[in-house]
C-alpha atoms as a PDB file:
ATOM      1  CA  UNK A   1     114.003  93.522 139.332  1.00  0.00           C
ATOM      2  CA  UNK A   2     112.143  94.286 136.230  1.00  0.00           C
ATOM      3  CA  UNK A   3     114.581  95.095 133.114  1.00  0.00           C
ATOM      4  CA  UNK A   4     113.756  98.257 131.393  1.00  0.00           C
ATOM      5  CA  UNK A   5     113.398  99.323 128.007  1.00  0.00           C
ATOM      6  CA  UNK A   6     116.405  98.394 125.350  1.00  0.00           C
ATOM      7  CA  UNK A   7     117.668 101.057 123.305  1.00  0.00           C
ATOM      8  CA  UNK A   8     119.747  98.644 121.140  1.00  0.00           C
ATOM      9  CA  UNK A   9     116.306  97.600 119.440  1.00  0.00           C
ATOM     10  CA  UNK A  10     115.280 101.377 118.435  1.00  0.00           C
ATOM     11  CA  UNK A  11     114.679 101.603 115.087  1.00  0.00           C
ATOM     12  CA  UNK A  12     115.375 104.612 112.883  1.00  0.00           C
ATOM     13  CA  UNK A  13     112.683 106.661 112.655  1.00  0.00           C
ATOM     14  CA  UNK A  14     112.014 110.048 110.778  1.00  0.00           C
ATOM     15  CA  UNK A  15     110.245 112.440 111.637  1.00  0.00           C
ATOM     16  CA  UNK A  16     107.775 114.623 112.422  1.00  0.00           C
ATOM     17  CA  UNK A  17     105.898 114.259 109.401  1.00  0.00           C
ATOM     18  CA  UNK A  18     103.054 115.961 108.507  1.00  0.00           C
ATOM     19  CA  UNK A  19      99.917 113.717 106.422  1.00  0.00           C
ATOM     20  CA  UNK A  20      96.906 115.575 107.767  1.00  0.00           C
ATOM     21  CA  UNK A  21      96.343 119.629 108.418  1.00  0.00           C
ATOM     22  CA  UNK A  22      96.595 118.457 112.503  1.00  0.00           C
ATOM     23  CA  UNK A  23      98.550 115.422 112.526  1.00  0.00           C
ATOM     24  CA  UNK A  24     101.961 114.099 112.039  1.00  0.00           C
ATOM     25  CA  UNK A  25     104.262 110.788 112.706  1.00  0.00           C
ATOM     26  CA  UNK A  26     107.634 109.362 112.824  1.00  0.00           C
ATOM     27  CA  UNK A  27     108.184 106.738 110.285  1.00  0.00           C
ATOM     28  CA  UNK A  28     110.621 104.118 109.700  1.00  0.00           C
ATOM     29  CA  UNK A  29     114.176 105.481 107.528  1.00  0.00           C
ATOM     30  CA  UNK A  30     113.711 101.533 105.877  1.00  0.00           C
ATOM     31  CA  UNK A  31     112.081  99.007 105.817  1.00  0.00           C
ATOM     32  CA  UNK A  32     112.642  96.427 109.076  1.00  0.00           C
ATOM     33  CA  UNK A  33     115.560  94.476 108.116  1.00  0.00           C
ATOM     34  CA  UNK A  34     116.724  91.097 108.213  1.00  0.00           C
ATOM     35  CA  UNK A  35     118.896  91.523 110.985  1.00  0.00           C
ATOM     36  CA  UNK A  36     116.376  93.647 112.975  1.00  0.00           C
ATOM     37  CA  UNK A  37     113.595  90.839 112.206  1.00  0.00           C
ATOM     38  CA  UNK A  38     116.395  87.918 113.502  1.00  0.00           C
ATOM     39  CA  UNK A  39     116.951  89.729 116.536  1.00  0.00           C
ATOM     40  CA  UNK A  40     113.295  88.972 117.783  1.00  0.00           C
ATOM     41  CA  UNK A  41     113.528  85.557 116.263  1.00  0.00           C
ATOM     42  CA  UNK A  42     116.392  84.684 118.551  1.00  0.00           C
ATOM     43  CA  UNK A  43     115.275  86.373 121.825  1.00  0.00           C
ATOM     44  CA  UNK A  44     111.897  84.166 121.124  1.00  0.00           C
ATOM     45  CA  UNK A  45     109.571  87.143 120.034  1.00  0.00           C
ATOM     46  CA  UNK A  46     109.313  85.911 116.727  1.00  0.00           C
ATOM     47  CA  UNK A  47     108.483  82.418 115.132  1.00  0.00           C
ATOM     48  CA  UNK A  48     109.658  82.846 111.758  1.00  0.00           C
ATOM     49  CA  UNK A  49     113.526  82.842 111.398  1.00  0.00           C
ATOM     50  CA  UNK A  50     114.543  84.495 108.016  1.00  0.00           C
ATOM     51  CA  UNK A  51     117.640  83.422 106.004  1.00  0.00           C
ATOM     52  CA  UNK A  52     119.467  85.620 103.312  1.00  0.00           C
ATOM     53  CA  UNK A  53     121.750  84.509 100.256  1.00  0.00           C
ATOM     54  CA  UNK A  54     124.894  84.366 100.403  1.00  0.00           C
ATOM     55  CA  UNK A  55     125.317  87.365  98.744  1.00  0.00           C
ATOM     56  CA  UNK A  56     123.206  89.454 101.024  1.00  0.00           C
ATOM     57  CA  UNK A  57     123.720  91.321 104.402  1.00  0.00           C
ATOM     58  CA  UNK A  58     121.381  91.100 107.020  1.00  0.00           C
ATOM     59  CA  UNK A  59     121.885  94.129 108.216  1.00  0.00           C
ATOM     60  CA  UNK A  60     121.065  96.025 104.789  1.00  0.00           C
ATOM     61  CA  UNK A  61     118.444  93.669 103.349  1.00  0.00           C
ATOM     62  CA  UNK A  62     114.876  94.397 103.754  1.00  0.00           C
ATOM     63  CA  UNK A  63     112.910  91.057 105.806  1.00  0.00           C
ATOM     64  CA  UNK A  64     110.392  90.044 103.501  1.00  0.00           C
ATOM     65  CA  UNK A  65     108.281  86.706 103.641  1.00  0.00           C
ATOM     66  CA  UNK A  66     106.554  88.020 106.150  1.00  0.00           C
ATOM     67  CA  UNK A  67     102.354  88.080 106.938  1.00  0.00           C
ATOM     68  CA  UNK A  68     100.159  90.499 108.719  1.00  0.00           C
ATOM     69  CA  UNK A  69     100.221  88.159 111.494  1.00  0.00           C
ATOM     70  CA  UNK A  70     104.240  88.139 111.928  1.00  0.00           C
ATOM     71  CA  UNK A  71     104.483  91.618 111.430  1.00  0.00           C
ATOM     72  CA  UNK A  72     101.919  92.188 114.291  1.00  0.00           C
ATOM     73  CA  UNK A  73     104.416  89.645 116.426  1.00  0.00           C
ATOM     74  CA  UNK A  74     106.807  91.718 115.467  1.00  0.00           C
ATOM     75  CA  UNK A  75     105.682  94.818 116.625  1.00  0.00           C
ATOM     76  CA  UNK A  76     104.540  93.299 119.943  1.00  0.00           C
ATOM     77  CA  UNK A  77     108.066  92.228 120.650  1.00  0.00           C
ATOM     78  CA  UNK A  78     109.796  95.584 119.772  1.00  0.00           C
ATOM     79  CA  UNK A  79     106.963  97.842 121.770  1.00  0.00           C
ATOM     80  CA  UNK A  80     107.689  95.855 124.654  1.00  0.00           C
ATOM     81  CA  UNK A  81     111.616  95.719 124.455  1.00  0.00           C
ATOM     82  CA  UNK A  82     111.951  99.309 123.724  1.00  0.00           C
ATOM     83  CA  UNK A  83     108.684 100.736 125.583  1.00  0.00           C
ATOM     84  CA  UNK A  84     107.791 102.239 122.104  1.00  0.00           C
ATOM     85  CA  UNK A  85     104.406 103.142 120.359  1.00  0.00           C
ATOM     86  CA  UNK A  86     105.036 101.433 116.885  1.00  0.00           C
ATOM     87  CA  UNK A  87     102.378 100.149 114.521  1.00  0.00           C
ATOM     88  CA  UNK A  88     101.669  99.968 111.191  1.00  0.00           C
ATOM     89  CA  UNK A  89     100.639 102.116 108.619  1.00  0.00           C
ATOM     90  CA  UNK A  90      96.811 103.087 107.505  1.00  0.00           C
ATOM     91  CA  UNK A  91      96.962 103.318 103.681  1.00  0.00           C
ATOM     92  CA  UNK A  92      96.184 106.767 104.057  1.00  0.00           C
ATOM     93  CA  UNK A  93      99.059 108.326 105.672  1.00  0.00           C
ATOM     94  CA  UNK A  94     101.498 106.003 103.935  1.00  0.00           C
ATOM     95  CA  UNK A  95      99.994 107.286 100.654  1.00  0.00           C
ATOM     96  CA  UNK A  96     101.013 110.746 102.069  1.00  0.00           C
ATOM     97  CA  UNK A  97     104.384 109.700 103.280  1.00  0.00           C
ATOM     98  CA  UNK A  98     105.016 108.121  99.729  1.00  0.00           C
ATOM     99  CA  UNK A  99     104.105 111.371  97.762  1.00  0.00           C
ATOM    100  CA  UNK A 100     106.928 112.388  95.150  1.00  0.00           C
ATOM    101  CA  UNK A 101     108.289 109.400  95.323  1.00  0.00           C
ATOM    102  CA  UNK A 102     105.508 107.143  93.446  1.00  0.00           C
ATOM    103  CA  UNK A 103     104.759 107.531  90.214  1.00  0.00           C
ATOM    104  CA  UNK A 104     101.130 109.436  88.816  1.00  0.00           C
ATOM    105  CA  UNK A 105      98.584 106.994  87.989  1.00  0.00           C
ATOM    106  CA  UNK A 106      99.051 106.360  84.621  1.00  0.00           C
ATOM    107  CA  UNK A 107      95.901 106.281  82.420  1.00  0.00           C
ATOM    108  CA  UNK A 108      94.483 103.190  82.065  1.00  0.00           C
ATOM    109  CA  UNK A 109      96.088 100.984  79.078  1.00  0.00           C
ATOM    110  CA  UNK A 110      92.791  99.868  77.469  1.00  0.00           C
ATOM    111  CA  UNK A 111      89.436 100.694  78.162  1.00  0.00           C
ATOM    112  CA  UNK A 112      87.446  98.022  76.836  1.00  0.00           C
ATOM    113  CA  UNK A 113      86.686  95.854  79.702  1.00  0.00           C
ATOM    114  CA  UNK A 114      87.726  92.722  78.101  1.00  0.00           C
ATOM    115  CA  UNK A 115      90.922  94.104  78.064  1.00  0.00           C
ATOM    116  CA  UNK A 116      91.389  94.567  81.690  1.00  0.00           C
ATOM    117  CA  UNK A 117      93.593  90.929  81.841  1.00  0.00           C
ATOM    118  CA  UNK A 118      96.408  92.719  79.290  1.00  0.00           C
ATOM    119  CA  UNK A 119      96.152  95.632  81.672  1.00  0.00           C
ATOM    120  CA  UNK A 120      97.180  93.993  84.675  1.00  0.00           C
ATOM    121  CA  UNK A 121      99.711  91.493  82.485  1.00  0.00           C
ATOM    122  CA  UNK A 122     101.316  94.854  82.139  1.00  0.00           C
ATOM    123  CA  UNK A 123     101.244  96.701  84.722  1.00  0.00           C
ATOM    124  CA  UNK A 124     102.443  93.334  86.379  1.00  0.00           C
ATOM    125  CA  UNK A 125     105.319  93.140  84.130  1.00  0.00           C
ATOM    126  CA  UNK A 126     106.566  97.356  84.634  1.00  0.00           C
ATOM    127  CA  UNK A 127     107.190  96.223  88.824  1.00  0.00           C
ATOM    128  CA  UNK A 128     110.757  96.085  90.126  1.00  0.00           C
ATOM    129  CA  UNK A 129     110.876  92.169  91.059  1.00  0.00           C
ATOM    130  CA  UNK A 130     114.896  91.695  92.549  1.00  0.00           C
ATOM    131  CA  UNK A 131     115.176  92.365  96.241  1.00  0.00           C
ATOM    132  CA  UNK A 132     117.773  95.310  96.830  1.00  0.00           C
ATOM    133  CA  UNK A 133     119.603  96.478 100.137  1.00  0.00           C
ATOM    134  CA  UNK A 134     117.971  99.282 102.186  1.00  0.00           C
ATOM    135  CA  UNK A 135     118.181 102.632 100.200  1.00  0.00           C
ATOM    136  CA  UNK A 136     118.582 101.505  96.677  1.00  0.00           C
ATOM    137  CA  UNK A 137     115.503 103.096  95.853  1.00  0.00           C
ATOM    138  CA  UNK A 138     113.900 106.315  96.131  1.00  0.00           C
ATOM    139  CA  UNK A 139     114.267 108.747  99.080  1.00  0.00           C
ATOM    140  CA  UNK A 140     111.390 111.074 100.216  1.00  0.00           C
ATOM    141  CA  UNK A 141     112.032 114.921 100.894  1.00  0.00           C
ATOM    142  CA  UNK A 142     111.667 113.724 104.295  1.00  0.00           C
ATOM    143  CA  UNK A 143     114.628 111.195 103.915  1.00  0.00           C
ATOM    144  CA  UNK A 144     112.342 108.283 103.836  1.00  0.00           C
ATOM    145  CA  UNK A 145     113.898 105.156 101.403  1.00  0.00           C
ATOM    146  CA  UNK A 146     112.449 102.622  99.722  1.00  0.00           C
ATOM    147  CA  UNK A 147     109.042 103.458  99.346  1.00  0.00           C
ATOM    148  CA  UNK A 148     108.129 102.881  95.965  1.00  0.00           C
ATOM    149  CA  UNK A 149     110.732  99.610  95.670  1.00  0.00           C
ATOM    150  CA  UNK A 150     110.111  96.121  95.441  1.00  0.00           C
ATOM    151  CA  UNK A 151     109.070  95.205  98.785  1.00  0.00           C
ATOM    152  CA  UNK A 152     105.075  95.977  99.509  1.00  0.00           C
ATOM    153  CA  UNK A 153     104.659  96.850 103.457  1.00  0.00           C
ATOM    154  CA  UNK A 154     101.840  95.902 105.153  1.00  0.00           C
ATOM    155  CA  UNK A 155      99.209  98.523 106.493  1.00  0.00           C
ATOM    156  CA  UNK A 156      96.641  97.773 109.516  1.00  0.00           C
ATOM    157  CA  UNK A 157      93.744  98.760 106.847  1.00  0.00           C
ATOM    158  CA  UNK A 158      91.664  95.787 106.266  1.00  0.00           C
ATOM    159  CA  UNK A 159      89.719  94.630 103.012  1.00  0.00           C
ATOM    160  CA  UNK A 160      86.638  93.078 103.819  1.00  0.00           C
ATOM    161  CA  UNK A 161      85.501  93.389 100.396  1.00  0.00           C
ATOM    162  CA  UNK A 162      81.795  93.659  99.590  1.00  0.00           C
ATOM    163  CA  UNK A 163      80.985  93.237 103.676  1.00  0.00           C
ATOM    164  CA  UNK A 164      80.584  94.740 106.763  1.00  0.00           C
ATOM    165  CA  UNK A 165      83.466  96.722 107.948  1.00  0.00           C
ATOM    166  CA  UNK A 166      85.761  94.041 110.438  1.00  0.00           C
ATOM    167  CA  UNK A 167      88.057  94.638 113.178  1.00  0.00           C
ATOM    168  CA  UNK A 168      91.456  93.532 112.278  1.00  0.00           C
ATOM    169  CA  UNK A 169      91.241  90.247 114.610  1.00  0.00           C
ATOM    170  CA  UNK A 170      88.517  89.039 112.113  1.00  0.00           C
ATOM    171  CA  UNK A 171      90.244  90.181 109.056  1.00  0.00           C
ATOM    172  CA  UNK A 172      90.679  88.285 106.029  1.00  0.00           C
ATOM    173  CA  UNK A 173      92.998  90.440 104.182  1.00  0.00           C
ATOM    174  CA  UNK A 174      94.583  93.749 104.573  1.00  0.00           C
ATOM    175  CA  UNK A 175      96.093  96.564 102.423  1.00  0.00           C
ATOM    176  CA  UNK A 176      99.546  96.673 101.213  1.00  0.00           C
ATOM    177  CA  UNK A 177     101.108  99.514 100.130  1.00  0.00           C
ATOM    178  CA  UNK A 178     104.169 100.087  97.182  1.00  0.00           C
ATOM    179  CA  UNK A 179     104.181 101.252  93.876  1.00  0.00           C
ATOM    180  CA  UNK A 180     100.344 100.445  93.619  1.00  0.00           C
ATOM    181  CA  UNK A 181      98.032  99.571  96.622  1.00  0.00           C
ATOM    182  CA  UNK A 182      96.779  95.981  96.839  1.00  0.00           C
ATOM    183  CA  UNK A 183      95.071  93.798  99.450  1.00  0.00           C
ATOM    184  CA  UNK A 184      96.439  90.150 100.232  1.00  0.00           C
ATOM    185  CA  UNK A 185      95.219  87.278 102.691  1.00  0.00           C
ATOM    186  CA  UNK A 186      96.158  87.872 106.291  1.00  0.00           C
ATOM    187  CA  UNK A 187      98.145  84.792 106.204  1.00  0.00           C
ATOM    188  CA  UNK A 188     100.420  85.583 103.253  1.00  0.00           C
ATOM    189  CA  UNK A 189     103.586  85.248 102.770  1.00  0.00           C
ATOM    190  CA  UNK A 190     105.007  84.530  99.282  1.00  0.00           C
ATOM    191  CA  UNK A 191     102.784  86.979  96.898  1.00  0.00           C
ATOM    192  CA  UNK A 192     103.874  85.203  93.775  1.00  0.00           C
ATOM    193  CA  UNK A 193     102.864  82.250  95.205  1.00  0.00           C
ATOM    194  CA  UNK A 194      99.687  83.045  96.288  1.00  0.00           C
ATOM    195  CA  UNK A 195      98.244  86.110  94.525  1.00  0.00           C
ATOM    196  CA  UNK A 196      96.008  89.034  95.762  1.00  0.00           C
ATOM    197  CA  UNK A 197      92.891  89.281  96.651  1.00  0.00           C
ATOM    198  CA  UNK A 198      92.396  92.177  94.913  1.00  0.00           C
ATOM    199  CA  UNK A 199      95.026  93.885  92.374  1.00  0.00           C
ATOM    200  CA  UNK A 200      98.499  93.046  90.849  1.00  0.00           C
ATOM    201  CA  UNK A 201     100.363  90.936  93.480  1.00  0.00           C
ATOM    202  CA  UNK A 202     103.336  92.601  94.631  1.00  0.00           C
ATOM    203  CA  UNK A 203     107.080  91.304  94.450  1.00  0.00           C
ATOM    204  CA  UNK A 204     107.659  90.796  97.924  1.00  0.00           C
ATOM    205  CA  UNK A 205     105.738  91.567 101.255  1.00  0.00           C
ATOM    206  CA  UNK A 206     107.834  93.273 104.285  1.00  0.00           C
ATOM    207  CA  UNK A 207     107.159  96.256 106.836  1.00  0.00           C
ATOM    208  CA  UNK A 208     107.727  99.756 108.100  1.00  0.00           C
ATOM    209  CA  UNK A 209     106.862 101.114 111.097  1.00  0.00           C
ATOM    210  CA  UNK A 210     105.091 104.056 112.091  1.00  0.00           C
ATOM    211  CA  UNK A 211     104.643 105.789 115.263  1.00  0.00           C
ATOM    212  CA  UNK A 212     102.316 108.607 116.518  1.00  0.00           C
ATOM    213  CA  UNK A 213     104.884 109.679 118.929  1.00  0.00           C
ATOM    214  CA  UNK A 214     108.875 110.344 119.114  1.00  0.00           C
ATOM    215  CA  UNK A 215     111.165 107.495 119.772  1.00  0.00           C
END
C-alpha cells in the first residue's frame, strides 16, 4: 500500500502574501535548516550531508553550502514526502517579500568608472559575513526572518548573460537574492571560494521556499 504524504516534513510557511495586484504566496518563516536539509540526506533524497560546529544547532542554523542543483533535489524530495507545491523564488516576488526589510540602494560610491573596483571592495566589505541561527536578523511585517542576513537564497531566475533567454535545465547561473541581488554558477557552492558571475559574491548560499498554494 502506497504511504501517503508526511506531515512531519512541513515546513513553516507564511502566508498569504501579496507581491502582485492579483497574486499572492506562502513563503518560508526561515531559511531551510540544517536539520530540515539532514532529514532528506538520511532518508536518501539528498546527496550532500551537511555538518555544523560544535557550537551550532541543527535545528536553528540555516543549511548553507548548498547549489541550485541541491536545492532543486531538495525540493523534489520534500514535494514528494509531503504532497506539497514548493519551489523557489523568482527574484521578483522575493524582492517584494523582502521590502522594509532591505536597505535603499545607496547611491553609488564613485562615479568615475575606474573606480567601480573600490566600489565593490566596499560594498563587499559593509555584508554581514558570520552565519547566525534562524531569526537573528530582520523580520518582515509579514513575520518573514532572515531576509536581508548573511545567507543569499537561491531563486529559479536564470542569468544567461548577453544570450538567448535558457530554460533552467540549460542554465549556467541563476539569481540569488539577499542584501543585494547577484547571479552565481549553477554548480556553486562556497561563494567566497568561487565568486559571482556577476556582482559582489555573497557570504553564504542557502534556500527558502515558496509556494503558490497553502500548505
Amino acid at each position: 500500500m502506497p504511504r501517503g504524504p508526511d506531515p512531519a516534513f512541513l515546513p513553516d510557511m507564511i502566508g498569504p502574501i501579496s507581491v502582485d495586484t492579483d497574486r499572492s504566496v506562502w513563503v518560508q518563516k526561515y531559511q531551510v535548516t540544517v536539520a530540515e536539509w539532514n532529514a532528506c540526506h538520511d532518508s536518501g533524497g539528498c546527496a550532500l550531508q551537511i555538518v555544523v560546529r560544535s557550537d551550532q544547532q541543527p535545528a536553528t542554523t540555516p543549511a548553507t553550502g548548498i547549489s541550485h542543483p541541491d536545492a532543486q533535489q531538495y525540493i523534489d524530495w520534500l514535494n514528494h514526502e509531503t504532497g506539497g507545491a514548493y519551489r523557489l523564488p523568482g527574484v521578483a516576488e522575493w524582492t517584494e517579500v523582502a521590502q522594509g526589510v532591505l536597505p535603499d540602494k545607496p547611491e553609488p560610491l564613485f562615479t568615475d568608472p575606474s573606480l567601480r573596483w573600490a566600489s565593490a571592495y566596499m560594498v563587499e566589505a559593509s555584508i554581514p559575513r558570520a552565519l547566525k541561527p534562524s531569526g537573528s536578523f530582520s523580520t518582515t511585517d509579514d513575520g518573514v526572518s532572515d531576509l536581508g542576513g548573511s545567507v543569499w537564497e537561491w531563486t529559479q531566475d536564470c542569468y544567461a548573460g548577453t544570450g538567448e533567454p535558457l530554460t533552467p535545465d540549460r542554465c549556467p547561473a541563476f539569481y540569488v537574492a539577499g542584501l543585494h541581488i547577484a547571479a552565481m554558477s549553477f554548480l556553486e557552492r562556497d561563494p567566497a571560494r568561487g565568486g559571482c558571475a556577476v556582482g559582489v559574491p555573497p557570504a553564504h548560499l542557502g534556500l527558502r521556499l515558496f509556494s503558490d498554494v497553502a500548505s
